[in-house]
PDB file of N, CA and C in Angstrom:
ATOM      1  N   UNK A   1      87.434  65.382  83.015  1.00  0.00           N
ATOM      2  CA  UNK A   1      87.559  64.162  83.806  1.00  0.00           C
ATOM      3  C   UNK A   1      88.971  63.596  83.764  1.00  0.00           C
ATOM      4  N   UNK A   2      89.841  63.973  82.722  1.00  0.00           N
ATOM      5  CA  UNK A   2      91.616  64.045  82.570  1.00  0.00           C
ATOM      6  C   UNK A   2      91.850  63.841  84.131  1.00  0.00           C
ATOM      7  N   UNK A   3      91.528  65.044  85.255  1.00  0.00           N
ATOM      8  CA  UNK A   3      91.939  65.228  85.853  1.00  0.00           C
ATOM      9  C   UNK A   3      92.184  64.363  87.216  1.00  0.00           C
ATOM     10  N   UNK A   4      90.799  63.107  86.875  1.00  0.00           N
ATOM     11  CA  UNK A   4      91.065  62.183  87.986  1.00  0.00           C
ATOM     12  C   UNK A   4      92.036  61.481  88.359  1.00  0.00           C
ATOM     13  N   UNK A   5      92.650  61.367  87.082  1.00  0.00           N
ATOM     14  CA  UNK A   5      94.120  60.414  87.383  1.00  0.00           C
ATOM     15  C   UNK A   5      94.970  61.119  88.300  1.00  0.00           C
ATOM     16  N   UNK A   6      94.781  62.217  88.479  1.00  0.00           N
ATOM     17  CA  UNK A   6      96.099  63.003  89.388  1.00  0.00           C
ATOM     18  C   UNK A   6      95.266  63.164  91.053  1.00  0.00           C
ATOM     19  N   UNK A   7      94.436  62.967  91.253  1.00  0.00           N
ATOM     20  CA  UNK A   7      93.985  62.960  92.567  1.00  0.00           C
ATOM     21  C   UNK A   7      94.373  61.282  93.398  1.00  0.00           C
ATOM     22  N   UNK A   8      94.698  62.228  95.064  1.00  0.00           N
ATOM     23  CA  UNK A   8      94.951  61.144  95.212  1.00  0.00           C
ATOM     24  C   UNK A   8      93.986  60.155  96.181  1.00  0.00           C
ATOM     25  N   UNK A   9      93.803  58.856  96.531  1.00  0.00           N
ATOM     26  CA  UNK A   9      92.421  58.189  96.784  1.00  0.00           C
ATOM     27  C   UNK A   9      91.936  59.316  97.789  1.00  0.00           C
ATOM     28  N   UNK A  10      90.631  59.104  97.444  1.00  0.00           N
ATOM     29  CA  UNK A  10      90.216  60.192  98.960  1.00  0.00           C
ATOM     30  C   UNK A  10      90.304  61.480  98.953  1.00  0.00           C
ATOM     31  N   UNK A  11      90.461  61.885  97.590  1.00  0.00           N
ATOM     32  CA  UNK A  11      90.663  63.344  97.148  1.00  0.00           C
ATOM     33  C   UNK A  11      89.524  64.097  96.398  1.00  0.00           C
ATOM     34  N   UNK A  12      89.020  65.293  96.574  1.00  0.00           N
ATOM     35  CA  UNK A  12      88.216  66.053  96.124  1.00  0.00           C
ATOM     36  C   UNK A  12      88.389  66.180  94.916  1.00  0.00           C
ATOM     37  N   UNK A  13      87.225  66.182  93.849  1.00  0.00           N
ATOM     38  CA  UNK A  13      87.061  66.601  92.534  1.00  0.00           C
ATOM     39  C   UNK A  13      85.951  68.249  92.402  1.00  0.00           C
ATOM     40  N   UNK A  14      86.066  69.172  91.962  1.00  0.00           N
ATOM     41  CA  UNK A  14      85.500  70.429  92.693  1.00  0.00           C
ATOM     42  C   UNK A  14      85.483  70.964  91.195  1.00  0.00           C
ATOM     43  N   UNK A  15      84.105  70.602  90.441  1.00  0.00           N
ATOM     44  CA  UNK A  15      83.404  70.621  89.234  1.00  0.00           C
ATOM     45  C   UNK A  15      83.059  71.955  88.625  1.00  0.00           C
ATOM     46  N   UNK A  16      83.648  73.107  88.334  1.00  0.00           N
ATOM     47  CA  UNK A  16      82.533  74.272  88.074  1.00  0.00           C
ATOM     48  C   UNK A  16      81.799  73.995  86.544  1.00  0.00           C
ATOM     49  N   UNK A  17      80.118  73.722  86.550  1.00  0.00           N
ATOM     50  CA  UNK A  17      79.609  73.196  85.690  1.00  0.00           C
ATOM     51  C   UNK A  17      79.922  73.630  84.645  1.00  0.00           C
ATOM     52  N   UNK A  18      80.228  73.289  83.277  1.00  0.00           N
ATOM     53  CA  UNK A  18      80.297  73.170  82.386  1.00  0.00           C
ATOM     54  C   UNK A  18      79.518  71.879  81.754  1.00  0.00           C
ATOM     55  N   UNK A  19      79.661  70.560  82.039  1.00  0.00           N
ATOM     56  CA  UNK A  19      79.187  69.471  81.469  1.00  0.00           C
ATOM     57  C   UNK A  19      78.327  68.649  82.007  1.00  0.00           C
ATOM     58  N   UNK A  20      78.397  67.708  82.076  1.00  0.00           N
ATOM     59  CA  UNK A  20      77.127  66.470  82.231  1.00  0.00           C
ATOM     60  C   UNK A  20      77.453  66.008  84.235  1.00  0.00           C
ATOM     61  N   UNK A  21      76.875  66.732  85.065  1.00  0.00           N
ATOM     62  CA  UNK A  21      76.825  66.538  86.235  1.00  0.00           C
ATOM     63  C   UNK A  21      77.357  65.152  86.821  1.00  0.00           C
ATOM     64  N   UNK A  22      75.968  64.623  86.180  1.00  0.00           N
ATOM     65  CA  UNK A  22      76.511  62.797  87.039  1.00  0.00           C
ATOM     66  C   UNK A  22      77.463  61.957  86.110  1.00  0.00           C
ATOM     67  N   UNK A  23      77.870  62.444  85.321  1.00  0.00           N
ATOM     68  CA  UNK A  23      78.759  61.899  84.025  1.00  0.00           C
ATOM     69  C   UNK A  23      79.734  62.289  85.379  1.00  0.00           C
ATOM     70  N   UNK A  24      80.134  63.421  85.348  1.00  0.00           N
ATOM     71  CA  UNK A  24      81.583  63.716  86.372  1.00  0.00           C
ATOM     72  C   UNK A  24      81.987  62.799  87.669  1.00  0.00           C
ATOM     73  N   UNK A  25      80.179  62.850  88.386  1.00  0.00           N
ATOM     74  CA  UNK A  25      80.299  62.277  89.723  1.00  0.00           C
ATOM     75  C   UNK A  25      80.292  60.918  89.748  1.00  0.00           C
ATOM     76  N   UNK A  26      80.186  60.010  88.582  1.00  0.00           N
ATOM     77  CA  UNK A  26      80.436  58.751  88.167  1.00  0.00           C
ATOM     78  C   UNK A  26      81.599  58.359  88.297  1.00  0.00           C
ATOM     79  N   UNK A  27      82.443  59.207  87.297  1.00  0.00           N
ATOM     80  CA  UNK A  27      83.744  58.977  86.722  1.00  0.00           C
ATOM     81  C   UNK A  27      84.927  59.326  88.324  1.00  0.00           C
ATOM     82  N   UNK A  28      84.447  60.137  89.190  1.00  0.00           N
ATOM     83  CA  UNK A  28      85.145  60.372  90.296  1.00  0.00           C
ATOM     84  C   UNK A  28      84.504  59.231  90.838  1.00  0.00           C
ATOM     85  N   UNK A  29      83.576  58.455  91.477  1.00  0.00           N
ATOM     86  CA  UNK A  29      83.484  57.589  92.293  1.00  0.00           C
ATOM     87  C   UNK A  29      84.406  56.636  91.671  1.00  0.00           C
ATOM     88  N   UNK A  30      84.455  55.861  90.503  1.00  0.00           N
ATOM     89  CA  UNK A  30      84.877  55.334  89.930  1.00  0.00           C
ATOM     90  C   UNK A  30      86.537  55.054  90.143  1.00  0.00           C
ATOM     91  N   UNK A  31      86.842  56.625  90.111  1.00  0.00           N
ATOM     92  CA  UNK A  31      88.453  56.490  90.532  1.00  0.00           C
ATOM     93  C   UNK A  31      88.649  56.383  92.018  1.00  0.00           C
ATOM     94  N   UNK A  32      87.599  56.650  92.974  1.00  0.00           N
ATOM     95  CA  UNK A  32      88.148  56.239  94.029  1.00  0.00           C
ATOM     96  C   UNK A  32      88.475  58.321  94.688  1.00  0.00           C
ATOM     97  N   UNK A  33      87.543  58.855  94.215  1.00  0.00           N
ATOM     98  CA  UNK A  33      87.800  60.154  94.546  1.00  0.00           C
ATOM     99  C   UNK A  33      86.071  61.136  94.920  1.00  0.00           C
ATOM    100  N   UNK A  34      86.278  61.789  95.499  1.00  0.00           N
ATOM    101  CA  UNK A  34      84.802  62.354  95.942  1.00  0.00           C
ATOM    102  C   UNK A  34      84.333  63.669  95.099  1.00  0.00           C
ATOM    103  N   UNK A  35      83.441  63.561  95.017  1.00  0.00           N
ATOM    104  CA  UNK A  35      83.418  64.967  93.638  1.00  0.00           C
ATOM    105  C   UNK A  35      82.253  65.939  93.634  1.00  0.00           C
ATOM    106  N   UNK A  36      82.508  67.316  93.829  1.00  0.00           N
ATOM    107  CA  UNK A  36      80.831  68.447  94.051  1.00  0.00           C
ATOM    108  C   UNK A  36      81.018  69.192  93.049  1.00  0.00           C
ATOM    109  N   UNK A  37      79.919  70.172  93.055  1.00  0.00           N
ATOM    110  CA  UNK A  37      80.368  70.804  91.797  1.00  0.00           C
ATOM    111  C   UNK A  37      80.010  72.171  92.872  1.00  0.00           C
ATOM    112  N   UNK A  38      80.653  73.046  91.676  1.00  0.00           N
ATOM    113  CA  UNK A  38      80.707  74.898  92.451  1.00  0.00           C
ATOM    114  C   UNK A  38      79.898  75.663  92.013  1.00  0.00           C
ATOM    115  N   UNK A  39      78.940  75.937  92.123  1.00  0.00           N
ATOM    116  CA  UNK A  39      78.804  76.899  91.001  1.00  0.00           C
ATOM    117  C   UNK A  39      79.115  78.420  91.090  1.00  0.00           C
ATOM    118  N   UNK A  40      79.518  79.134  90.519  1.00  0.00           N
ATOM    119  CA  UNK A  40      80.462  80.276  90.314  1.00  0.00           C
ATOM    120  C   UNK A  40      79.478  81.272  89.856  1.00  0.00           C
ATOM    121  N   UNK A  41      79.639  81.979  91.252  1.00  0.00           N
ATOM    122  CA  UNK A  41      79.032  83.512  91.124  1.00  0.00           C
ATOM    123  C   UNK A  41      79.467  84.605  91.581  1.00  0.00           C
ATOM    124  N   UNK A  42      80.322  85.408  90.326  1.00  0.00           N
ATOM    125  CA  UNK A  42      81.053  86.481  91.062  1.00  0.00           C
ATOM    126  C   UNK A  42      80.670  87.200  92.056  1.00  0.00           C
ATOM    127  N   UNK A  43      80.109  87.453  92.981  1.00  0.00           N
ATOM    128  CA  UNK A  43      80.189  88.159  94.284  1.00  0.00           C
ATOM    129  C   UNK A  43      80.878  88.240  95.070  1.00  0.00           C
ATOM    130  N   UNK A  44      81.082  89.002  95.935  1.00  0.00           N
ATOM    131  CA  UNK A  44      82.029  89.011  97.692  1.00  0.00           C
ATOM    132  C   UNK A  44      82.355  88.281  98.260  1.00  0.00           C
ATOM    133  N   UNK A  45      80.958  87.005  98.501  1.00  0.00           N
ATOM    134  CA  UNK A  45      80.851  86.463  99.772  1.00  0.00           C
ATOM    135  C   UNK A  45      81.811  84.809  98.923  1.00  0.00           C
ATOM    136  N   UNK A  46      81.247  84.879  97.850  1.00  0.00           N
ATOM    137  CA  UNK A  46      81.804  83.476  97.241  1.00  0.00           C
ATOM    138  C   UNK A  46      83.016  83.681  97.208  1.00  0.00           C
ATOM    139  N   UNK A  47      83.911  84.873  96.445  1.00  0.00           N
ATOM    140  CA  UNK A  47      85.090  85.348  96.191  1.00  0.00           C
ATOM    141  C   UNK A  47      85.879  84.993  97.563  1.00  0.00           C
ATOM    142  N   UNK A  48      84.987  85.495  98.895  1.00  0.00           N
ATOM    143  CA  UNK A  48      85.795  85.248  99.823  1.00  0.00           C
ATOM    144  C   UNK A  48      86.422  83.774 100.567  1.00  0.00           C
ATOM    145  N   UNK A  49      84.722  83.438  99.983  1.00  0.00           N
ATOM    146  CA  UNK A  49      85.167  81.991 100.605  1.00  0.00           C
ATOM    147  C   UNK A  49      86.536  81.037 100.046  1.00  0.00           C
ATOM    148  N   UNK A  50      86.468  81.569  98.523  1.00  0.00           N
ATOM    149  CA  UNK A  50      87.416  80.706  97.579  1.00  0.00           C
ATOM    150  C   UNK A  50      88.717  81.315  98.324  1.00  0.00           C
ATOM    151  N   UNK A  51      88.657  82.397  98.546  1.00  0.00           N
ATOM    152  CA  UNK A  51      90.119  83.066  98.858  1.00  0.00           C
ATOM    153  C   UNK A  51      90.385  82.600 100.755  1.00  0.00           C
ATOM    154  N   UNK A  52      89.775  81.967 100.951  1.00  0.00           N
ATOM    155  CA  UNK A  52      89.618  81.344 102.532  1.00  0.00           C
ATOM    156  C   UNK A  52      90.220  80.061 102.111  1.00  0.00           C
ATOM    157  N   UNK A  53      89.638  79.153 101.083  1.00  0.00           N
ATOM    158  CA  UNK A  53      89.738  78.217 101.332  1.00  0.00           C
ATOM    159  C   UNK A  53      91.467  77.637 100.691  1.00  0.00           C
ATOM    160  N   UNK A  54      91.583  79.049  99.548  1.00  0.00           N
ATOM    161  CA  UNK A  54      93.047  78.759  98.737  1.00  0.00           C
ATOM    162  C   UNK A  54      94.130  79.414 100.374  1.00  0.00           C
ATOM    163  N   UNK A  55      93.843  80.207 100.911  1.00  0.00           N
ATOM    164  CA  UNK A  55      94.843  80.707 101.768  1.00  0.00           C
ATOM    165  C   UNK A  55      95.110  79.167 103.574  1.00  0.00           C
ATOM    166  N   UNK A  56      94.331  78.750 103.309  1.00  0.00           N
ATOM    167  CA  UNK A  56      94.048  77.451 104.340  1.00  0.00           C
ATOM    168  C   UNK A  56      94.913  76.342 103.486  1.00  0.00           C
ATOM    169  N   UNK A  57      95.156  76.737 102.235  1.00  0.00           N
ATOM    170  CA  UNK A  57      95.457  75.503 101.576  1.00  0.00           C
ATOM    171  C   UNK A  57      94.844  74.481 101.773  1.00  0.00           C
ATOM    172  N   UNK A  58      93.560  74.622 101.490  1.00  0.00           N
ATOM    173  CA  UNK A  58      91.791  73.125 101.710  1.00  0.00           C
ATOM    174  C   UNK A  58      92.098  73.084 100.082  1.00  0.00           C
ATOM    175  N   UNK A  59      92.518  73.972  99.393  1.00  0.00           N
ATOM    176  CA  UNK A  59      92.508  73.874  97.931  1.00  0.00           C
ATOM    177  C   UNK A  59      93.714  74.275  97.497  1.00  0.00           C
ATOM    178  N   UNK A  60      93.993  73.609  96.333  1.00  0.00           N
ATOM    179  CA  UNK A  60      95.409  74.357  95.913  1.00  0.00           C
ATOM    180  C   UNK A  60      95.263  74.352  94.285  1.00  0.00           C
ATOM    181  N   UNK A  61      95.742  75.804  93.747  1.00  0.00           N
ATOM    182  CA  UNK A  61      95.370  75.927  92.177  1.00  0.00           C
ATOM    183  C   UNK A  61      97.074  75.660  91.422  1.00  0.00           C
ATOM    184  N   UNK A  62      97.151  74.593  90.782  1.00  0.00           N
ATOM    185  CA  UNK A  62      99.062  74.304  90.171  1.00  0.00           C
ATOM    186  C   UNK A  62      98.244  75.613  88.883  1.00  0.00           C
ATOM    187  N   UNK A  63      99.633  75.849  88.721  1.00  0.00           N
ATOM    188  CA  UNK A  63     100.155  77.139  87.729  1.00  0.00           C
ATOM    189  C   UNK A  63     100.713  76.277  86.452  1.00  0.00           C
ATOM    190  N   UNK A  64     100.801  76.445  85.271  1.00  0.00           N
ATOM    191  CA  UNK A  64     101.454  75.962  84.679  1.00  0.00           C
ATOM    192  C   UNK A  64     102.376  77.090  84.353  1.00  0.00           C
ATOM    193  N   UNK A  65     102.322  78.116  83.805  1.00  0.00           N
ATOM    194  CA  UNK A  65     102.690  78.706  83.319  1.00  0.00           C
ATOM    195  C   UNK A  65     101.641  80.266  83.328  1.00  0.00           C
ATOM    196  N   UNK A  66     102.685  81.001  83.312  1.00  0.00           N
ATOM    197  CA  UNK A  66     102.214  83.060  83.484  1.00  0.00           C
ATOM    198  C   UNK A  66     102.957  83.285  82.125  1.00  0.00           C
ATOM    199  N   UNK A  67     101.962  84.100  81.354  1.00  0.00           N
ATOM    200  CA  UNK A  67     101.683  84.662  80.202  1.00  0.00           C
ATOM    201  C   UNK A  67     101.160  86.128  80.480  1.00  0.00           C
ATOM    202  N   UNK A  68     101.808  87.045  79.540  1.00  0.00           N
ATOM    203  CA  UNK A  68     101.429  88.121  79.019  1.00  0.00           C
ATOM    204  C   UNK A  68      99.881  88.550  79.044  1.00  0.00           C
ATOM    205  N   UNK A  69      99.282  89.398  79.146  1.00  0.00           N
ATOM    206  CA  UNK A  69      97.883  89.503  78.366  1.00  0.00           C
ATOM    207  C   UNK A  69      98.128  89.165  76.903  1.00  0.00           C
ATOM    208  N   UNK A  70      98.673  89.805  76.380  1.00  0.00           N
ATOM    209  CA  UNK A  70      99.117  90.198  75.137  1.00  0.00           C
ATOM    210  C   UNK A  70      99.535  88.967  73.758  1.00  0.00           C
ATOM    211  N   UNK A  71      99.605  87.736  75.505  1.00  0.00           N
ATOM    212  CA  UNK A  71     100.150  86.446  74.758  1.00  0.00           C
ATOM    213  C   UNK A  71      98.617  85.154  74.791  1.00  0.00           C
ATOM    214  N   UNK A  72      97.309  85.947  74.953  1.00  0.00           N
ATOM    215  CA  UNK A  72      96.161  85.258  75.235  1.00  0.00           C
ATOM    216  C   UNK A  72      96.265  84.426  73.728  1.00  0.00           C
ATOM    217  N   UNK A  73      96.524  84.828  72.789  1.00  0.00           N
ATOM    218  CA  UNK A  73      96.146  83.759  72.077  1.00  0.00           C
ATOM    219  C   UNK A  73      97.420  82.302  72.156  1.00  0.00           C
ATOM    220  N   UNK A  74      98.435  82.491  72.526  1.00  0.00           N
ATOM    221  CA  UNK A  74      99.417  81.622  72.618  1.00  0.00           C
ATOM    222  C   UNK A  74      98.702  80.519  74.012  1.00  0.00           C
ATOM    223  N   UNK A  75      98.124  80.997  75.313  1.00  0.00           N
ATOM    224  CA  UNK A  75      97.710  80.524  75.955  1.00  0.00           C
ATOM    225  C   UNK A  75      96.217  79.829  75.652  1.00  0.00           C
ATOM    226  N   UNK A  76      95.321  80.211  75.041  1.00  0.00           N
ATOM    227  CA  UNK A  76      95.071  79.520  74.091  1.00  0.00           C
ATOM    228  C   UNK A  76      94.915  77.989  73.351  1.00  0.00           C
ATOM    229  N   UNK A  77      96.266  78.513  72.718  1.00  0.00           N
ATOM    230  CA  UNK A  77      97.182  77.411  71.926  1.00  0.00           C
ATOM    231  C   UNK A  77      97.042  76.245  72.527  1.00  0.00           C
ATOM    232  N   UNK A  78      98.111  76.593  74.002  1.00  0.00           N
ATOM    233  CA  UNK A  78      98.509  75.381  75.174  1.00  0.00           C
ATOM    234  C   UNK A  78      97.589  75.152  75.613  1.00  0.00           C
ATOM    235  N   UNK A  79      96.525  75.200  75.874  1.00  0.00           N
ATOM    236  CA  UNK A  79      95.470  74.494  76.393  1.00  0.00           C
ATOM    237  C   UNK A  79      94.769  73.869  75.583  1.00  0.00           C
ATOM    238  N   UNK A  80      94.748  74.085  74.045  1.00  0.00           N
ATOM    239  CA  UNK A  80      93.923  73.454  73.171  1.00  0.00           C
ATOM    240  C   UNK A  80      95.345  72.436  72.867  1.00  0.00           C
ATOM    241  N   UNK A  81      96.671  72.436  72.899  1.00  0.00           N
ATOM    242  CA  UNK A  81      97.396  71.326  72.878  1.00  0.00           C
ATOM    243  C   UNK A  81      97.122  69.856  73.858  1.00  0.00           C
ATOM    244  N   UNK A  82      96.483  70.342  75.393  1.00  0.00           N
ATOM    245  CA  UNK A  82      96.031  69.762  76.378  1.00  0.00           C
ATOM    246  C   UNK A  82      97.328  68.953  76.790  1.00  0.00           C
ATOM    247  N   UNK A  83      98.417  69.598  76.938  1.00  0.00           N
ATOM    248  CA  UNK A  83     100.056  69.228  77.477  1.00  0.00           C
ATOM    249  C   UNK A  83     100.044  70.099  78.807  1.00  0.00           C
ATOM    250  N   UNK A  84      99.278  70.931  79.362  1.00  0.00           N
ATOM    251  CA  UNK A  84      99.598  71.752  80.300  1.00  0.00           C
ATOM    252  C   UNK A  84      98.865  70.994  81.691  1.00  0.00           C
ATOM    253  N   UNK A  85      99.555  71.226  82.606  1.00  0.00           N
ATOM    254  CA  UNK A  85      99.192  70.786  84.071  1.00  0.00           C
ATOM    255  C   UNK A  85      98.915  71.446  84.877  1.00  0.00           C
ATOM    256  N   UNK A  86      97.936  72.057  85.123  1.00  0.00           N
ATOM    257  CA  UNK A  86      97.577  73.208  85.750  1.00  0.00           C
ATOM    258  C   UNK A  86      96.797  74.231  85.121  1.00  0.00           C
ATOM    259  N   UNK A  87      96.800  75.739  85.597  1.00  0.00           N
ATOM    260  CA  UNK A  87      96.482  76.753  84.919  1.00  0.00           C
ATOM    261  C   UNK A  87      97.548  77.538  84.412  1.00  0.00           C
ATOM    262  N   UNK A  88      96.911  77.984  83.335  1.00  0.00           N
ATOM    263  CA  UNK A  88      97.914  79.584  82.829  1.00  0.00           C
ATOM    264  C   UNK A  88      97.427  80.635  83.238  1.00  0.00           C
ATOM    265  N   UNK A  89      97.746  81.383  83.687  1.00  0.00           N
ATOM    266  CA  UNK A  89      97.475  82.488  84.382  1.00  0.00           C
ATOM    267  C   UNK A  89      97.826  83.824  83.482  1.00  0.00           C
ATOM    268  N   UNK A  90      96.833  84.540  83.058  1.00  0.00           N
ATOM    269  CA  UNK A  90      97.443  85.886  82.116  1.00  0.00           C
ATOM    270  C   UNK A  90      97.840  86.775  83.127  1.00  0.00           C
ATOM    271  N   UNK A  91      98.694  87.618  82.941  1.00  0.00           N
ATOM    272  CA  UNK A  91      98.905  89.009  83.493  1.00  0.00           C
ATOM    273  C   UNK A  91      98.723  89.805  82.871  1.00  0.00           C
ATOM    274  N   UNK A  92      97.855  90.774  83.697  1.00  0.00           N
ATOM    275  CA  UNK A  92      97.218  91.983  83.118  1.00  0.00           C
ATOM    276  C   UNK A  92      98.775  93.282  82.902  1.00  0.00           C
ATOM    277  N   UNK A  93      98.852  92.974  84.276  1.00  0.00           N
ATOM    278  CA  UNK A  93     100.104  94.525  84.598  1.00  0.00           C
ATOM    279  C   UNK A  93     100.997  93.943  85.449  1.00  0.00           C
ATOM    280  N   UNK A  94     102.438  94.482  85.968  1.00  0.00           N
ATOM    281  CA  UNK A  94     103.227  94.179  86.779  1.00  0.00           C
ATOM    282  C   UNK A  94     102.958  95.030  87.843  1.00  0.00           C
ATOM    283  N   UNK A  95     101.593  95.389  88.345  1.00  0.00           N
ATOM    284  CA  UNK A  95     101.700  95.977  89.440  1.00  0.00           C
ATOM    285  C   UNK A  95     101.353  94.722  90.772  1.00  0.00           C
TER     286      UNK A  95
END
């Protein structure tokens, strides 16, 4: 719920469950932001849609930082520091 402060009024909150449903959709009305949740099922059709909706830019994922595979436990680290803005992204390979 960190994350409401950075939306701006009138902005989507886009939940993949982990926690307390209406706890989330509270705390987004609250800020003045609209909030669903996803639920995440690796298949095709979902995969595609996400990759529809990131290439439309309807969604946008901030990066914090690209890490190694190799550096998973350092990434880790930074997220259990909770200083990072965005995602870390591992890399598998430079292909």
């Amino acid at each position: 719920s960190r994350s409401l402060s950075v939306l701006r009024p009138g902005g989507i909150y886009i939940l993949v469950p982990t926690g307390s449903w209406p706890e989330y959709r509270d705390a987004a009305a609250a800020a003045g932001v609209r909030a669903t949740s996803y639920k995440v099922i690796p298949e095709g059709a979902t995969l595609a849609t996400i990759a529809r909706l990131l290439d439309s830019r309807s969604i946008q994922v901030y990066i914090d930082h690209v890490l190694d595979l190799a550096e998973a436990a350092r990434a880790h680290t930074d997220i259990e520091g909770g200083h990072t803005r965005g995602k870390i992204v591992l890399r598998v390979s430079d292909d």
